[in-house]
Protein backbone atom coordinates (compact mmCIF):
# COMPACT_ATOMS: atom_id res chain seq x y z
CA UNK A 1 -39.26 38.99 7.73
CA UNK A 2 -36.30 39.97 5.75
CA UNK A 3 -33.08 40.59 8.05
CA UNK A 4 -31.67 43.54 8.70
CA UNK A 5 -28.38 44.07 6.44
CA UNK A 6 -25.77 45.12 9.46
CA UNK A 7 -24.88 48.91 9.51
CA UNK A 8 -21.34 48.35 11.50
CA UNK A 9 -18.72 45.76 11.67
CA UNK A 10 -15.48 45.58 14.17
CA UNK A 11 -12.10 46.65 13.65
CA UNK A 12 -8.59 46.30 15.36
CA UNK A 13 -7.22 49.81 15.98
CA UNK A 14 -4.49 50.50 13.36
CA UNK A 15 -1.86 52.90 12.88
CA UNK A 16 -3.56 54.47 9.95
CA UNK A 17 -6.83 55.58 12.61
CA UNK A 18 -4.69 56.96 14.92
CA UNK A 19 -5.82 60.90 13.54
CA UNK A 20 -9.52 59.88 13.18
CA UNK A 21 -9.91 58.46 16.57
CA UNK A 22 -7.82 60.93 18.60
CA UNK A 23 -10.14 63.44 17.12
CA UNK A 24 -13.38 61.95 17.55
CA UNK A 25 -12.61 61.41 21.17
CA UNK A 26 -11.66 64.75 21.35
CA UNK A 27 -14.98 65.89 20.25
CA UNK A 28 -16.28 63.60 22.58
CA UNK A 29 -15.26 64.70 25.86
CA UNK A 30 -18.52 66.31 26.81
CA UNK A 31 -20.34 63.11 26.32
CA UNK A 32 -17.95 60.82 28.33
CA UNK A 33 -17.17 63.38 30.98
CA UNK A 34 -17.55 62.43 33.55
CA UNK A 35 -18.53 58.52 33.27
CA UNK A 36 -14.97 57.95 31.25
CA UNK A 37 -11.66 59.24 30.07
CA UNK A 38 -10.91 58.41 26.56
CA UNK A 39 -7.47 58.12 24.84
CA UNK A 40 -6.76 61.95 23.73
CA UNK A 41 -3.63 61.98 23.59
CA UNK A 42 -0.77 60.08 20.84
CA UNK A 43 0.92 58.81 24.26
CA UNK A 44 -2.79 57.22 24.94
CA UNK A 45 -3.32 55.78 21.31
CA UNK A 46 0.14 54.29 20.73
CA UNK A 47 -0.48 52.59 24.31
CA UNK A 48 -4.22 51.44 23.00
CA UNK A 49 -2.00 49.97 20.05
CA UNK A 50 0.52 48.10 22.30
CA UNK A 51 -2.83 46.22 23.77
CA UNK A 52 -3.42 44.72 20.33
CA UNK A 53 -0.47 42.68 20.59
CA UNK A 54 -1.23 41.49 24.57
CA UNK A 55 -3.37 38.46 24.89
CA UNK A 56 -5.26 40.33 28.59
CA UNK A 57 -6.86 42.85 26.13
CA UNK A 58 -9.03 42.88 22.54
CA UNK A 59 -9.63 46.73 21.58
CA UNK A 60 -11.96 47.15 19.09
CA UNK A 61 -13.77 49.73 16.47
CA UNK A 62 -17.43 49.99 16.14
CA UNK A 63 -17.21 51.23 12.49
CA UNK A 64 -19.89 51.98 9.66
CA UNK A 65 -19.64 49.37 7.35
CA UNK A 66 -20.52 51.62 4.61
CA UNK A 67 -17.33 54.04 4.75
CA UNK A 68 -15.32 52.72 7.80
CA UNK A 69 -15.99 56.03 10.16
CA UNK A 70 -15.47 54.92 13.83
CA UNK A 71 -18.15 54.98 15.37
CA UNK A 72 -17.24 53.39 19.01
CA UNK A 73 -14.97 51.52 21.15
CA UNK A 74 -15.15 48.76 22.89
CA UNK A 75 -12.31 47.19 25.02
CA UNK A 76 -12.20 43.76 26.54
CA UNK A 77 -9.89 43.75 29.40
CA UNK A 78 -7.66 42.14 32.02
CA UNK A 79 -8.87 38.85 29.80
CA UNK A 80 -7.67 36.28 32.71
CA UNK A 81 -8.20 32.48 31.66
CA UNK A 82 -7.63 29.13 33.00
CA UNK A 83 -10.57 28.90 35.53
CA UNK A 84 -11.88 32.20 35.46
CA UNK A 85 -12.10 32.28 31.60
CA UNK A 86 -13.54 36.13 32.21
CA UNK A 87 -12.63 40.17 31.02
CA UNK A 88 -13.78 43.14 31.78
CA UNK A 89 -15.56 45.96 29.11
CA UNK A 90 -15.02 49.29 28.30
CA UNK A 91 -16.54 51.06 25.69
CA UNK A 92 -17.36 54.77 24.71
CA UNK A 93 -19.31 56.13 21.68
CA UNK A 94 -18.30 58.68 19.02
CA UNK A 95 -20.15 61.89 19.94
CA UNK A 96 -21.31 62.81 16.66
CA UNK A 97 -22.81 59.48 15.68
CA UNK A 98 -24.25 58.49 19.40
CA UNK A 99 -27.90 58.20 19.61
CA UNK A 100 -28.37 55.85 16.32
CA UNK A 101 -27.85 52.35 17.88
CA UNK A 102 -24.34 51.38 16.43
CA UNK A 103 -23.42 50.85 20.02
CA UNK A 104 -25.76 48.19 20.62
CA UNK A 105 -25.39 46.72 17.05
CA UNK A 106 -21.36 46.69 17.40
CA UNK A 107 -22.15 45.16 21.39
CA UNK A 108 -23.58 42.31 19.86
CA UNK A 109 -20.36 41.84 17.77
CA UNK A 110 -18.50 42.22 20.84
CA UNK A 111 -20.48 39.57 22.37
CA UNK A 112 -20.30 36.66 19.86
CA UNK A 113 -16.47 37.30 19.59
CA UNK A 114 -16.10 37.31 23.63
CA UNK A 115 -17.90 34.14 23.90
CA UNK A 116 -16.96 32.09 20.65
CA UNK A 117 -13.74 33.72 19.42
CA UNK A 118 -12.37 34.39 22.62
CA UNK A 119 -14.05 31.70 24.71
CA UNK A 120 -15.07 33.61 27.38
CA UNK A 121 -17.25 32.45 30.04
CA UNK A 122 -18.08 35.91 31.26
CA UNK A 123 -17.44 39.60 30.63
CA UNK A 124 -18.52 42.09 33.42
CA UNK A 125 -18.78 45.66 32.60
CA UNK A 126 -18.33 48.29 35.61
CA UNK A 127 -21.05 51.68 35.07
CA UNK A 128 -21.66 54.71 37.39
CA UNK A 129 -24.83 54.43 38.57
CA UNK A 130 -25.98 57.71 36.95
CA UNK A 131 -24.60 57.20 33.36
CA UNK A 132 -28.36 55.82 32.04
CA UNK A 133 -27.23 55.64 28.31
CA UNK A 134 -24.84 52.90 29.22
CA UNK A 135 -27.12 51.20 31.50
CA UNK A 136 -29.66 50.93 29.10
CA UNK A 137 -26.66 49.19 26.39
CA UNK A 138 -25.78 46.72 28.70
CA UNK A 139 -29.59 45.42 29.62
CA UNK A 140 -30.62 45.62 26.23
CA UNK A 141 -27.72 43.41 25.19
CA UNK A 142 -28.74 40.92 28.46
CA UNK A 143 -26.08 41.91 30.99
CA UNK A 144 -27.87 41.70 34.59
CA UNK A 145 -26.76 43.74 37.03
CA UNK A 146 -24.59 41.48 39.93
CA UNK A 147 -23.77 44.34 42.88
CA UNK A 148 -22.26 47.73 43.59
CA UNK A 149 -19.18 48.79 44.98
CA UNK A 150 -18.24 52.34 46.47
CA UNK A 151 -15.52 54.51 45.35
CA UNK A 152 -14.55 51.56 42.55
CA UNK A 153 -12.39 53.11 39.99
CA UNK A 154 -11.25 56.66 39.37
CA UNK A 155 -12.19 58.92 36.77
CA UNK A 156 -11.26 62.71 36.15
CA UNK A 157 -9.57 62.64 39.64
CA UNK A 158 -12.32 61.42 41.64
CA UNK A 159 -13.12 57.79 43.05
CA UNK A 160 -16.45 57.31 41.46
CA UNK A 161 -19.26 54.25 42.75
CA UNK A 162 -19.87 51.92 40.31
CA UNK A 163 -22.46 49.21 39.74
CA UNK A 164 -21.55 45.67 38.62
CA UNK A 165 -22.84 44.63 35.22
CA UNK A 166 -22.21 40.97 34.11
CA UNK A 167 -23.10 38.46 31.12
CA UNK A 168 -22.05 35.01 31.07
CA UNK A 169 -21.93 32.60 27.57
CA UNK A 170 -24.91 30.71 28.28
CA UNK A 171 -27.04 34.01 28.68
CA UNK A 172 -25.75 35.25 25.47
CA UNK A 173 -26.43 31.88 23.65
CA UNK A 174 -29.83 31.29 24.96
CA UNK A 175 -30.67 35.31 24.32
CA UNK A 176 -29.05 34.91 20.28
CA UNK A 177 -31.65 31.46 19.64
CA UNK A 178 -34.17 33.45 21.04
CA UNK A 179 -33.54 36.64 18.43
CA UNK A 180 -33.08 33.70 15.35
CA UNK A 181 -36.87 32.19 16.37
């Protein structure tokens, strides 16, 4: 079996993307409404900059390795370490590439840098219970689902229920041994 040569790689949000991005979220609003809110704004992107230089956050670009386009987000938040050694994640797709399985190919990026990179122990990811597509990214990529909480966080103005989606190191190890046999 020859392996699959990978499609996307991660990036640190630059300056430079500032354009790009803005734009694609813009075009993305009717795909994350209403499961997330999504920097639109140059207010919202230069603060998504200042979290590259904070040690509680890693945001990242899902982008085609071929020409760069972003693709995706994904942020790793409130990173809190001594004994907890855990973050949270956040992610949201490009509208016009969603669909093709960069997601779960950049997820797995996300995941070996979490737990080797970052040594993490765990990284929890919070989902409204209706949003399938990100349901399905999560389980796929071996997060089980811990609980549910009422009214968690709030989105477009409205205290939204949330399920509790977690993945600790060892799961991810044990899960990448058994996609290498």
């Amino acid at each position: 079996m020859t392996p699959q040569r990978a499609r996307v790689e991660l990036r640190t949000p630059a300056p430079a993307d500032r354009d790009e991005f803005l734009a694609a979220m813009r075009a993305s609003r009717k795909l994350h409404r209403p499961w997330l809110q999504s920097a639109v704004t140059p207010e919202a992107y230069d603060r998504l900059l200042a979290r590259t230089q904070d040690d509680r956050y890693d945001p990242l670009f899902v982008c085609l390795r071929d020409h760069g386009a972003i693709v995706g987000y994904f942020n790793i938040s409130e990173i809190v370490r001594g004994f907890f050694q855990s973050a949270f994640l956040g992610y949201g797709a490009v509208a016009a590439h969603a669909g093709n399985g960069y997601m779960s190919e950049g997820l797995q990026l996300v995941l070996a840098r979490a737990f080797t990179a970052l040594r993490l122990h765990r990284l929890e990811a919070n989902i409204q219970p209706g949003n399938t597509s990100s349901i399905a990214l999560v389980e796929k990529a071996g997060f089980t689902r811990e609980g549910f909480s009422e009214r968690y966080l709030k989105i477009g103005g409205r205290w939204r229920d949330h399920e509790h989606w977690a993945i600790r190191s060892e799961q991810w190890r044990s899960a990448a041994r058994r996609r290498r046999s």
